[in-house]
PDB file of N, CA and C in Angstrom:
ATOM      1  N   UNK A   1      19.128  20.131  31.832  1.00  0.00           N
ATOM      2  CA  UNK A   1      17.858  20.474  31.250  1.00  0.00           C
ATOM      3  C   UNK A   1      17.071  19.206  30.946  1.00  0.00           C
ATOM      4  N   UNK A   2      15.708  19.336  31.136  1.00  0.00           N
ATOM      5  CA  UNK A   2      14.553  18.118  31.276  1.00  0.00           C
ATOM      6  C   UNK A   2      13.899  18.377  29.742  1.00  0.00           C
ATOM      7  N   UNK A   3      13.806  17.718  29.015  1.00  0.00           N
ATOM      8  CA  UNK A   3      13.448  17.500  27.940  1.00  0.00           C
ATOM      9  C   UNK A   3      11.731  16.749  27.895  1.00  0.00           C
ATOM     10  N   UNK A   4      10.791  16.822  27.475  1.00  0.00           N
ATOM     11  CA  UNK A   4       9.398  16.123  27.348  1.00  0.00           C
ATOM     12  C   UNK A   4       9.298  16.026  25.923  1.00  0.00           C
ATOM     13  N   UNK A   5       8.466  14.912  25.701  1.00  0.00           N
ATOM     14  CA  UNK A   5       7.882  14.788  24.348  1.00  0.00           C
ATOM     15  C   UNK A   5       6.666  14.139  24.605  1.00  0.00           C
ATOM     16  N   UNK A   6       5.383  14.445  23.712  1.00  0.00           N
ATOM     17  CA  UNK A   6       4.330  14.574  23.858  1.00  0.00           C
ATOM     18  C   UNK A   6       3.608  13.536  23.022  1.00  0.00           C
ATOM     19  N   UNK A   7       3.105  12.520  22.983  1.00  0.00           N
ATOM     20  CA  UNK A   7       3.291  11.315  21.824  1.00  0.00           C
ATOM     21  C   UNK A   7       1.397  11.562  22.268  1.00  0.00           C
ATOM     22  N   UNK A   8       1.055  11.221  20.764  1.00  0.00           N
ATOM     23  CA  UNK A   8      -0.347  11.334  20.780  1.00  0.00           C
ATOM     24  C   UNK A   8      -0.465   9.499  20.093  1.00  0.00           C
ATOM     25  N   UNK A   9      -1.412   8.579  21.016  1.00  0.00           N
ATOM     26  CA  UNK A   9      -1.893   7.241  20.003  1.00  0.00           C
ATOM     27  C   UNK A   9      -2.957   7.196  19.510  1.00  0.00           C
ATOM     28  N   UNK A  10      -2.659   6.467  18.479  1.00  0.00           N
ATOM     29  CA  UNK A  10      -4.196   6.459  17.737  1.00  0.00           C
ATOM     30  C   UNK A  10      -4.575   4.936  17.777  1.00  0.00           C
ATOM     31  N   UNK A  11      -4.601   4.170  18.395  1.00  0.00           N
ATOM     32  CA  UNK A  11      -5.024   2.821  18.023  1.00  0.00           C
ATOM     33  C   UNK A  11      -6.310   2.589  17.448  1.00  0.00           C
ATOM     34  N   UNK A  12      -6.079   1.561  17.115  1.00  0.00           N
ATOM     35  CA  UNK A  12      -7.260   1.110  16.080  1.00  0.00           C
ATOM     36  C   UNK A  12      -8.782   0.523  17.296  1.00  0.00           C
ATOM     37  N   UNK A  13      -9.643  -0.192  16.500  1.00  0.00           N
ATOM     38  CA  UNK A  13     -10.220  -0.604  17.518  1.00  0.00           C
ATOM     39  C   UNK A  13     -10.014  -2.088  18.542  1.00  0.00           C
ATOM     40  N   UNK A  14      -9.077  -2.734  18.301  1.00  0.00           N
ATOM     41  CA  UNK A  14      -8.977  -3.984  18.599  1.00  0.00           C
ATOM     42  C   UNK A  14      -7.804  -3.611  19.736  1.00  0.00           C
ATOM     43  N   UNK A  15      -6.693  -2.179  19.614  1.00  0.00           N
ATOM     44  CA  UNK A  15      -6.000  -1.759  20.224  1.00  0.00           C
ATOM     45  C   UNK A  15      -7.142  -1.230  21.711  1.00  0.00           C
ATOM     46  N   UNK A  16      -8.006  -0.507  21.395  1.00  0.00           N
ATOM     47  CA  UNK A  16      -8.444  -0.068  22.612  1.00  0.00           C
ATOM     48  C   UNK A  16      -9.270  -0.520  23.417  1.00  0.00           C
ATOM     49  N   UNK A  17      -9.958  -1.793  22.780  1.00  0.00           N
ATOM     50  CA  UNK A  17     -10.064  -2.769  23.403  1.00  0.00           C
ATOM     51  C   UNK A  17      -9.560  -3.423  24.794  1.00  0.00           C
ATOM     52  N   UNK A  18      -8.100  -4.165  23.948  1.00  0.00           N
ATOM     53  CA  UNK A  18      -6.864  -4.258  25.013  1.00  0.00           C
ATOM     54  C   UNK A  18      -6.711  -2.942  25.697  1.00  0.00           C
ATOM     55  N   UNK A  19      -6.699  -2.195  25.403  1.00  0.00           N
ATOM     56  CA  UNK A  19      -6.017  -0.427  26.738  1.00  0.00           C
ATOM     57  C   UNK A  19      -7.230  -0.813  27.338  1.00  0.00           C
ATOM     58  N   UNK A  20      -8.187  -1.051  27.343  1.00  0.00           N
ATOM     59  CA  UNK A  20      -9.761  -0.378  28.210  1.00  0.00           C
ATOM     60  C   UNK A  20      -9.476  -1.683  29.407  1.00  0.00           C
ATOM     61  N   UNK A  21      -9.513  -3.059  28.379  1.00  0.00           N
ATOM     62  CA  UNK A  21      -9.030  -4.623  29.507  1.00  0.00           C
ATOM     63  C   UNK A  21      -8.119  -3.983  30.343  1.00  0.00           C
ATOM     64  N   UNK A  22      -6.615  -3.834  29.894  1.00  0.00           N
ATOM     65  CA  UNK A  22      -5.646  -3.518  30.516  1.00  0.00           C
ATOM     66  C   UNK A  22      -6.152  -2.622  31.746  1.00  0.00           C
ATOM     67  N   UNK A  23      -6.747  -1.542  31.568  1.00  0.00           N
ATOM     68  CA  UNK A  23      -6.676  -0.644  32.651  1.00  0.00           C
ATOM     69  C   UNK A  23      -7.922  -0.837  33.490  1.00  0.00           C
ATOM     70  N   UNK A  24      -9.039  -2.165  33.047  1.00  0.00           N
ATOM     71  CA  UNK A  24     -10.275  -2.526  34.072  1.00  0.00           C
ATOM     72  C   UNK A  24      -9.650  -3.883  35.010  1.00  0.00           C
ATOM     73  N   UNK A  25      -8.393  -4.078  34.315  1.00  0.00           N
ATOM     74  CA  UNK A  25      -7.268  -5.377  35.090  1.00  0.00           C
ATOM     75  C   UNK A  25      -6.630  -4.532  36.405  1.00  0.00           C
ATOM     76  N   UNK A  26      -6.080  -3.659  35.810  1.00  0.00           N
ATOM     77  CA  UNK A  26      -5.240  -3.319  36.853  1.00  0.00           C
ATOM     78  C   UNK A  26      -6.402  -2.042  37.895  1.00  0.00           C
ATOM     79  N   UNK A  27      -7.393  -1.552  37.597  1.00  0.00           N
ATOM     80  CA  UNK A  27      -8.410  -1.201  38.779  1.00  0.00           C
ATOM     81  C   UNK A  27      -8.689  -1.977  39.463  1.00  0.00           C
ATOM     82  N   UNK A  28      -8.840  -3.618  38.652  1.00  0.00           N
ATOM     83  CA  UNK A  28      -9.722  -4.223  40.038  1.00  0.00           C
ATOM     84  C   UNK A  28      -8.044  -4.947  40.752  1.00  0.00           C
ATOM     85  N   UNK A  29      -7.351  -4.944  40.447  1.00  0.00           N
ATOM     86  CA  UNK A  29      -5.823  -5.481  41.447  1.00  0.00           C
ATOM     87  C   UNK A  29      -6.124  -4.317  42.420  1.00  0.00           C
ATOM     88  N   UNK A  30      -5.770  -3.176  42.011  1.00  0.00           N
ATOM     89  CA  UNK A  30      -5.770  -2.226  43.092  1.00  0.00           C
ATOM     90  C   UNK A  30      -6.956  -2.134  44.087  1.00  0.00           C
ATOM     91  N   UNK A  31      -8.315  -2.330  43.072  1.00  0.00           N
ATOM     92  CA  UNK A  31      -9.226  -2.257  44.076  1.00  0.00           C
ATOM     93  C   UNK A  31      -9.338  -3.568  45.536  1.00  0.00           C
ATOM     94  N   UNK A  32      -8.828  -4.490  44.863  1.00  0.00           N
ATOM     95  CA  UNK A  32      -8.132  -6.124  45.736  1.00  0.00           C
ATOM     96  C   UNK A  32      -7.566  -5.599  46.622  1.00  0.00           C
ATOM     97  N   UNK A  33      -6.166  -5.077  46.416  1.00  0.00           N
ATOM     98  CA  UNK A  33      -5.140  -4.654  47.410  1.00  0.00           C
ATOM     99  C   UNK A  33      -5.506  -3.711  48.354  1.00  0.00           C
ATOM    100  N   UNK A  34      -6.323  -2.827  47.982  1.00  0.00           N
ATOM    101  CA  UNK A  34      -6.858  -1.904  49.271  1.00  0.00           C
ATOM    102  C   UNK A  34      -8.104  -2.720  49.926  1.00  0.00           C
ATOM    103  N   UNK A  35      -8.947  -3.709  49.493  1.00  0.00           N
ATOM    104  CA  UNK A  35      -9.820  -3.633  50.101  1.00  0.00           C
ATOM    105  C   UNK A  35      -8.993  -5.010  51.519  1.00  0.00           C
ATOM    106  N   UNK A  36      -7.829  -5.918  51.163  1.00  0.00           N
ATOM    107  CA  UNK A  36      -7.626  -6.716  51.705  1.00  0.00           C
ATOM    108  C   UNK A  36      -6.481  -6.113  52.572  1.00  0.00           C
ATOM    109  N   UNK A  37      -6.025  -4.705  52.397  1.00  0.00           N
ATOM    110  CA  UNK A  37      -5.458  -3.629  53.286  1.00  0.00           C
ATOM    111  C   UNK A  37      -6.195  -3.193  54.251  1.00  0.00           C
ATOM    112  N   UNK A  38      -7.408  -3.056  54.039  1.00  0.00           N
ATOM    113  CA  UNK A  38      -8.741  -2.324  54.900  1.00  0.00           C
ATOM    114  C   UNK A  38      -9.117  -3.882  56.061  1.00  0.00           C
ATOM    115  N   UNK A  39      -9.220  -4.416  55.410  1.00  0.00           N
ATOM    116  CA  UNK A  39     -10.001  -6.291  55.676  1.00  0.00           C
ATOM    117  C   UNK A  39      -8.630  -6.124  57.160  1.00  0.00           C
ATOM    118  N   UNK A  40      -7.617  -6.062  57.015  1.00  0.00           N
ATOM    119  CA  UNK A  40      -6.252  -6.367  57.570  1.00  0.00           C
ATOM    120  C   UNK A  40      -6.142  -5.090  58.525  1.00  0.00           C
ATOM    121  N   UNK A  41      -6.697  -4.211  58.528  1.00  0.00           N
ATOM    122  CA  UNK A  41      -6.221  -3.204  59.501  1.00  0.00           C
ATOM    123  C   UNK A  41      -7.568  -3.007  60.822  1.00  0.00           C
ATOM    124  N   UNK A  42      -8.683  -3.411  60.008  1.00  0.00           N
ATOM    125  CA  UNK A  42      -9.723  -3.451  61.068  1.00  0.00           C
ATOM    126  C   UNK A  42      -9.888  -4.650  61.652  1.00  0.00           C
ATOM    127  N   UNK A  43      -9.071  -5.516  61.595  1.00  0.00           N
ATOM    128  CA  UNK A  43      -8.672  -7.136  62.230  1.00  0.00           C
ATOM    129  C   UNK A  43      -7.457  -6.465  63.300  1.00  0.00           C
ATOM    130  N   UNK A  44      -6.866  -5.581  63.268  1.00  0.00           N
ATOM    131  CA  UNK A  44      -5.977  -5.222  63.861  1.00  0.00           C
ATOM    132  C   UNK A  44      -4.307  -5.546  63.575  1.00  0.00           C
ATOM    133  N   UNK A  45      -4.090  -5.325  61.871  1.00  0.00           N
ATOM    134  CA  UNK A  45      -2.804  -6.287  61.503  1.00  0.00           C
ATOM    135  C   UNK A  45      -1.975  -5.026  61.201  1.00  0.00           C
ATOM    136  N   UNK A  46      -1.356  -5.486  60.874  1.00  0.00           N
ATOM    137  CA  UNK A  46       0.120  -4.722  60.391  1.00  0.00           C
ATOM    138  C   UNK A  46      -0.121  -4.224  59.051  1.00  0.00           C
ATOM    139  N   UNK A  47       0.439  -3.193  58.472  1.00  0.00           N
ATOM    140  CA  UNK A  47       0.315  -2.804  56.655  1.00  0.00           C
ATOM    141  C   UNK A  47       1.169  -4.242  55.833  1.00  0.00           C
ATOM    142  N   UNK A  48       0.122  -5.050  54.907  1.00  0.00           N
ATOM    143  CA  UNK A  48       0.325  -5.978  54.443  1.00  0.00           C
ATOM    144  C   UNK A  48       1.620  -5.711  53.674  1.00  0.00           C
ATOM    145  N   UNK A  49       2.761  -6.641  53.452  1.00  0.00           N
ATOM    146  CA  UNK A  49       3.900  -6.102  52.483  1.00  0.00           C
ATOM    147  C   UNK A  49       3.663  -6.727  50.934  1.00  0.00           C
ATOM    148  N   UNK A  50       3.625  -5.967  49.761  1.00  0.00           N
ATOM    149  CA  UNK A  50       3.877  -5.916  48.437  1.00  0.00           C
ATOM    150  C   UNK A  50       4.041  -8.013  48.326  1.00  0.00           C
ATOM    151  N   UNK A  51       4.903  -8.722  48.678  1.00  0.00           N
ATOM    152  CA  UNK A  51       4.910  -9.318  48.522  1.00  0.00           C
ATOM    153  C   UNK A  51       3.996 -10.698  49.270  1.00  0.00           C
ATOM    154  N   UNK A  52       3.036 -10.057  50.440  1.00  0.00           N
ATOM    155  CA  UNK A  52       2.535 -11.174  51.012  1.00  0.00           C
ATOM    156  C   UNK A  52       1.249 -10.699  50.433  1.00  0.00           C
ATOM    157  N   UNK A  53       0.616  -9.564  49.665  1.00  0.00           N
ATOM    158  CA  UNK A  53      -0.343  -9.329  48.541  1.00  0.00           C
ATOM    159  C   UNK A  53      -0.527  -9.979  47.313  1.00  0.00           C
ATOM    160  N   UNK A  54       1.423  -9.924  46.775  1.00  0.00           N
ATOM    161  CA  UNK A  54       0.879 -11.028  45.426  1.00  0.00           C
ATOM    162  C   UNK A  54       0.878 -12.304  45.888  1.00  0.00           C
ATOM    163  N   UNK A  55       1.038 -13.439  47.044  1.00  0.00           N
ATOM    164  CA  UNK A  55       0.748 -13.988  47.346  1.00  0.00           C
ATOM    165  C   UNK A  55      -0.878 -14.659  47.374  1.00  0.00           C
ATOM    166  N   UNK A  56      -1.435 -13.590  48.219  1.00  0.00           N
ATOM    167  CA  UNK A  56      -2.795 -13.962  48.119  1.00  0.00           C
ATOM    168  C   UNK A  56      -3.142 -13.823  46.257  1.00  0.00           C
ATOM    169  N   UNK A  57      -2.968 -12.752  45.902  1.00  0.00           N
ATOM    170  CA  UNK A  57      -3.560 -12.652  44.292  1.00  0.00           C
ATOM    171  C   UNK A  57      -3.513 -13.877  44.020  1.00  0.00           C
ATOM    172  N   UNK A  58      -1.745 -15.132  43.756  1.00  0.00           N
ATOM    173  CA  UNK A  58      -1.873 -15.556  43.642  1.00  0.00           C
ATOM    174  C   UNK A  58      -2.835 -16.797  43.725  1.00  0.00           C
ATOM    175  N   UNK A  59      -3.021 -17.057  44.812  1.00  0.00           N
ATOM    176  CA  UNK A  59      -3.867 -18.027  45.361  1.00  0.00           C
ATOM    177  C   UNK A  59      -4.843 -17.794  45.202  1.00  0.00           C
ATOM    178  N   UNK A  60      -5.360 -16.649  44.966  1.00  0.00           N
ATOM    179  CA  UNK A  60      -7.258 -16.546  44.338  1.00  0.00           C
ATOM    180  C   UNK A  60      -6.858 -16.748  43.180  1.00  0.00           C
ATOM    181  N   UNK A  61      -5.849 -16.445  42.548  1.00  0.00           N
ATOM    182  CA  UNK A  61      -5.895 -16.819  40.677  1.00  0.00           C
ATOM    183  C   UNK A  61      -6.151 -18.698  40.123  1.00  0.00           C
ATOM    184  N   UNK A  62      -5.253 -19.118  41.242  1.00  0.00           N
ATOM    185  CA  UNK A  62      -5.904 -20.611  41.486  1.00  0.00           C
ATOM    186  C   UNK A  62      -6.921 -21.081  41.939  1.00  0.00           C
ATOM    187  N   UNK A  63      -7.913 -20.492  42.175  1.00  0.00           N
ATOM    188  CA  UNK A  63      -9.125 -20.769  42.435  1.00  0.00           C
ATOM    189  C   UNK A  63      -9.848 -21.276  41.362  1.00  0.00           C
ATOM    190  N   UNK A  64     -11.191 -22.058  41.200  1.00  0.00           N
ATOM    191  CA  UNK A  64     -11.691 -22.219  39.859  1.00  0.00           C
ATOM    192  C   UNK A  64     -12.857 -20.602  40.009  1.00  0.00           C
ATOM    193  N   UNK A  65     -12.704 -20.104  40.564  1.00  0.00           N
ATOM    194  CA  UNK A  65     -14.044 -18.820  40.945  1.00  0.00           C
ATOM    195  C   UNK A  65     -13.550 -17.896  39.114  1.00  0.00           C
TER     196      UNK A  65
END
């Protein structure tokens, strides 16, 4: 038997702040990863692997941009 529990948060305002960052961080990664998936398939490449993605992230994170 599968058990759930239902947790309601209340953060304050400095909490949802961080949740709103957090989750406009990880839209634009994803929005990165598909668009340099798209960039890569109409060049005629292979499905990029998980790890040659954080690669590039990396290397734009070193950028001064």
């Amino acid at each position: 038997m599968i058990r759930t529990y239902k947790v309601m948060l209340l953060p304050n305002n400095k909490q949802k702040t961080k949740l709103f960052q957090c989750a406009g961080v990880a839209r634009w990664a994803y929005n990165f990863a598909l668009a340099q998936q798209q960039e890569n398939d109409k060049q005629g490449g292979k499905f990029l692997s998980d790890g040659e993605l954080r690669k590039r992230l990396t290397q734009l994170k070193q950028t001064k941009e």
